[in-house]
C-alpha atoms as a PDB file:
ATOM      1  CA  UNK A   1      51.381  37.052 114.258  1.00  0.00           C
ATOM      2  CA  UNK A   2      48.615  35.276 116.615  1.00  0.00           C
ATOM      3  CA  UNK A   3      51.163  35.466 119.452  1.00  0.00           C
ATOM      4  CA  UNK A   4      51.308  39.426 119.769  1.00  0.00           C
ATOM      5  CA  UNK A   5      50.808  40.150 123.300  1.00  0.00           C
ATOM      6  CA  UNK A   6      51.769  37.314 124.782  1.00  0.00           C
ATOM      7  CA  UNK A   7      54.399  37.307 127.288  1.00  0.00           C
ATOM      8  CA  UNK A   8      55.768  34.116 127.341  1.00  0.00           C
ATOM      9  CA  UNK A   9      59.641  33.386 127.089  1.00  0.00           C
ATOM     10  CA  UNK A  10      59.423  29.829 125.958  1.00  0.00           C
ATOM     11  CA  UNK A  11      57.373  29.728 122.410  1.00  0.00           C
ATOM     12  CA  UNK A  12      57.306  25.950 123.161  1.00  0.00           C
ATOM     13  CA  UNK A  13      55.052  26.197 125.389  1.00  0.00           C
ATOM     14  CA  UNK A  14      52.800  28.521 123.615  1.00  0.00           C
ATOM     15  CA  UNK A  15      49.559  26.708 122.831  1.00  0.00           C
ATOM     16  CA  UNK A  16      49.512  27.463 119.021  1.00  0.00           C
ATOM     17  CA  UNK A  17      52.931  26.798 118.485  1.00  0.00           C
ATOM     18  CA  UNK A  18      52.571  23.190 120.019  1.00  0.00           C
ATOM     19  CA  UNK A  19      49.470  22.766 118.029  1.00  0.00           C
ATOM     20  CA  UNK A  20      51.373  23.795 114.745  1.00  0.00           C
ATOM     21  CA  UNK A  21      53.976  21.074 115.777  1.00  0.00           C
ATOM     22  CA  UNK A  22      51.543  18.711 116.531  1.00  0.00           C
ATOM     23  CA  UNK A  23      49.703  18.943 112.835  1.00  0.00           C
ATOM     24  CA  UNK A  24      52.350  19.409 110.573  1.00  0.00           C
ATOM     25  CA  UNK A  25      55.540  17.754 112.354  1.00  0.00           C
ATOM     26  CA  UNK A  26      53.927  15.314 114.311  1.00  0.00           C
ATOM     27  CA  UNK A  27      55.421  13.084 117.146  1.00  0.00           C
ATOM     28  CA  UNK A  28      58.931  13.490 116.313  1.00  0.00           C
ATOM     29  CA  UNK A  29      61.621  16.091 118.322  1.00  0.00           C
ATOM     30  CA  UNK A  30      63.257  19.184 116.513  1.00  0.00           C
ATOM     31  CA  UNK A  31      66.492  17.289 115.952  1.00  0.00           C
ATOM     32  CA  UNK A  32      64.891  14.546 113.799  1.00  0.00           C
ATOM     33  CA  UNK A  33      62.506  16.543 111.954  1.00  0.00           C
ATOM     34  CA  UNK A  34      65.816  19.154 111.467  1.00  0.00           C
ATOM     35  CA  UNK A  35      67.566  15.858 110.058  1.00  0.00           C
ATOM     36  CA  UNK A  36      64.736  14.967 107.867  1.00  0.00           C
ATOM     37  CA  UNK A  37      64.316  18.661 106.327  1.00  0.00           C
ATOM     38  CA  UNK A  38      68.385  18.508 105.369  1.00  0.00           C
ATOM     39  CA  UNK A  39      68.108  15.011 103.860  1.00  0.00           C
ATOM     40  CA  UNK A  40      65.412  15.648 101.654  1.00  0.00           C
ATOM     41  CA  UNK A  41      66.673  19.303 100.724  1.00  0.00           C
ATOM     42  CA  UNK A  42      69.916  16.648  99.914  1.00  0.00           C
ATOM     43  CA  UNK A  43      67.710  14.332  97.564  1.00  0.00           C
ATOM     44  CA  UNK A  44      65.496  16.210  96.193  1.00  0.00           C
ATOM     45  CA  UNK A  45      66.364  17.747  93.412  1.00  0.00           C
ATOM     46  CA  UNK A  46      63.475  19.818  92.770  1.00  0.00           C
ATOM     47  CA  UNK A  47      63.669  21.709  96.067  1.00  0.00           C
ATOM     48  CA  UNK A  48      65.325  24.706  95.848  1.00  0.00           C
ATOM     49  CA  UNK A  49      64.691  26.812  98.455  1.00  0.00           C
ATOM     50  CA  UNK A  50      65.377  25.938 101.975  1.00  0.00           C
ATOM     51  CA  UNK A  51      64.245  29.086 104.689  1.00  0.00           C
ATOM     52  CA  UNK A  52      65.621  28.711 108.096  1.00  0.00           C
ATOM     53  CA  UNK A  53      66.155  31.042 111.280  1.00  0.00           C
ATOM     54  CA  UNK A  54      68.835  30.968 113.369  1.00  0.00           C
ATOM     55  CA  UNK A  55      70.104  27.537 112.438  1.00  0.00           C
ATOM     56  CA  UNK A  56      72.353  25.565 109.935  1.00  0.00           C
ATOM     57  CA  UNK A  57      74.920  28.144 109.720  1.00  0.00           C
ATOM     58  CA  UNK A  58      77.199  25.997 111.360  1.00  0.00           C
ATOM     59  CA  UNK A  59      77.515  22.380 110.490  1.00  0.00           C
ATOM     60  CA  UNK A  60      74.862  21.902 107.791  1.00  0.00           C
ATOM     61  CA  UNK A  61      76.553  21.408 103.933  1.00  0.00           C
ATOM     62  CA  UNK A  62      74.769  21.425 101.184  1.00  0.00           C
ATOM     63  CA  UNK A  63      76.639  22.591  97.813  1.00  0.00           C
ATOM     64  CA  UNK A  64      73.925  22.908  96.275  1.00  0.00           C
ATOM     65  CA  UNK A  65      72.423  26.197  98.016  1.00  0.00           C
ATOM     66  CA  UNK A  66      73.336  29.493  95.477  1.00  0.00           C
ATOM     67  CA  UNK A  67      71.463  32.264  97.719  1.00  0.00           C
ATOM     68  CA  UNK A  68      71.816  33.053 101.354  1.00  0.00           C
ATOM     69  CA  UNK A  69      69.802  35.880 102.708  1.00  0.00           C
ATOM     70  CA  UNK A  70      71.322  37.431 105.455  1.00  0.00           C
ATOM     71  CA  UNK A  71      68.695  39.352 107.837  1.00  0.00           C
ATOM     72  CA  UNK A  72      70.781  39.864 111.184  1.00  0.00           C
ATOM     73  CA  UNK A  73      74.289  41.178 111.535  1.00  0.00           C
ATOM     74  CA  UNK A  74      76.910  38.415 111.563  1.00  0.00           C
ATOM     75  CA  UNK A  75      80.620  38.775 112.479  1.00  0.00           C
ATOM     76  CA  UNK A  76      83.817  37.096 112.686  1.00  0.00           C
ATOM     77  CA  UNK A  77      83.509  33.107 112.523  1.00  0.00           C
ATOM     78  CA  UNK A  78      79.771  33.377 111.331  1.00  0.00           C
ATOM     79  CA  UNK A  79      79.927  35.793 108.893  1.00  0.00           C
ATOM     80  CA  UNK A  80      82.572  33.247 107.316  1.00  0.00           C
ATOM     81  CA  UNK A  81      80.305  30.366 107.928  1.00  0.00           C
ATOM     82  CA  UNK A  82      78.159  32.409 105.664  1.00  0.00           C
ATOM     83  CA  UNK A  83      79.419  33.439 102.626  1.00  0.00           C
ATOM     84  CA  UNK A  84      81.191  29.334 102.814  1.00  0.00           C
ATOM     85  CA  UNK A  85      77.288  28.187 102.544  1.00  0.00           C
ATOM     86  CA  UNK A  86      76.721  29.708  98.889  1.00  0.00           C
ATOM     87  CA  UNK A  87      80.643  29.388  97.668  1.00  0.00           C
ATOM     88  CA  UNK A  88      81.119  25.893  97.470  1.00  0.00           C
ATOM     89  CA  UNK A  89      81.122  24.232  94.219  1.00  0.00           C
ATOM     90  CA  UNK A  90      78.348  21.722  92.425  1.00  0.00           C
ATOM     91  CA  UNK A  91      77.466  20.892  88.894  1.00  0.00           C
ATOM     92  CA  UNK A  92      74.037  22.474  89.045  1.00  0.00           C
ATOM     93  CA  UNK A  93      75.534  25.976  90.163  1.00  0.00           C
ATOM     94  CA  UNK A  94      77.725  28.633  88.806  1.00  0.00           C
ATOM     95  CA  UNK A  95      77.965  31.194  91.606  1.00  0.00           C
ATOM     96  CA  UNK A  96      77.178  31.775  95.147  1.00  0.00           C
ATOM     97  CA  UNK A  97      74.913  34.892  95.995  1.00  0.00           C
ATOM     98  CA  UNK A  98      75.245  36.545  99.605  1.00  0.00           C
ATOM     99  CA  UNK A  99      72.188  39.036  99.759  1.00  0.00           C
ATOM    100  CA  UNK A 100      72.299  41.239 103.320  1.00  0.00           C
END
C-alpha cells in the first residue's frame, strides 16, 4: 500500500488515489462509474467475478452471482442481505456459496 503513513481521513483527496481515478475511471463520479460496473457485470456474460468493498449489499441484484466472500462481521438486516445475494435463482447457477 503506497498510502502507509499517511494521515489523511478523506482517501479522495489523497494524490494517488485521484490520479488512479483520473487514469482508469476518467471524468465521470462514483455513482455513474458504480452504474456502469453493475450493467456490464449484467450483460456480460463472460464476467464472472465482481470484487467490491463495502458496497452493493443493499440494493444491487444480480442472480447471477454464486460466491460471496464475506471479510467483515455482518449482523441482523445485512447478514440477510447477504446470503439473499448468492440464493437467488438463474439458469446458469445451481447453488449459492456464502464463504466467511
Amino acid at each position: 500500500d503506497t498510502r502507509e503513513g499517511n494521515s489523511e481521513v478523506d482517501e479522495a483527496s489523497i494524490p494517488e488515489v485521484t490520479q488512479w481515478w483520473k487514469e482508469n475511471v476518467g471524468s465521470q463520479d462514483e455513482q455513474a462509474y458504480t452504474r456502469q460496473v453493475i450493467e456490464r457485470f449484467d450483460k456480460d456474460e463472460s464476467l464472472k467475478l465482481l470484487i467490491v468493498v463495502d458496497k452493493l449489499l443493499t440494493g444491487f441484484d444480480e442472480p447471477k452471482n454464486t460466491v460471496l466472500y464475506i471479510d467483515k462481521p455482518l449482523k441482523e438486516h445485512n447478514l440477510i442481505q447477504a446470503i439473499a445475494r448468492v440464493n437467488r435463482l438463474h439458469p446458469l447457477k445451481k447453488f449459492g456459496l456464502l464463504i466467511d
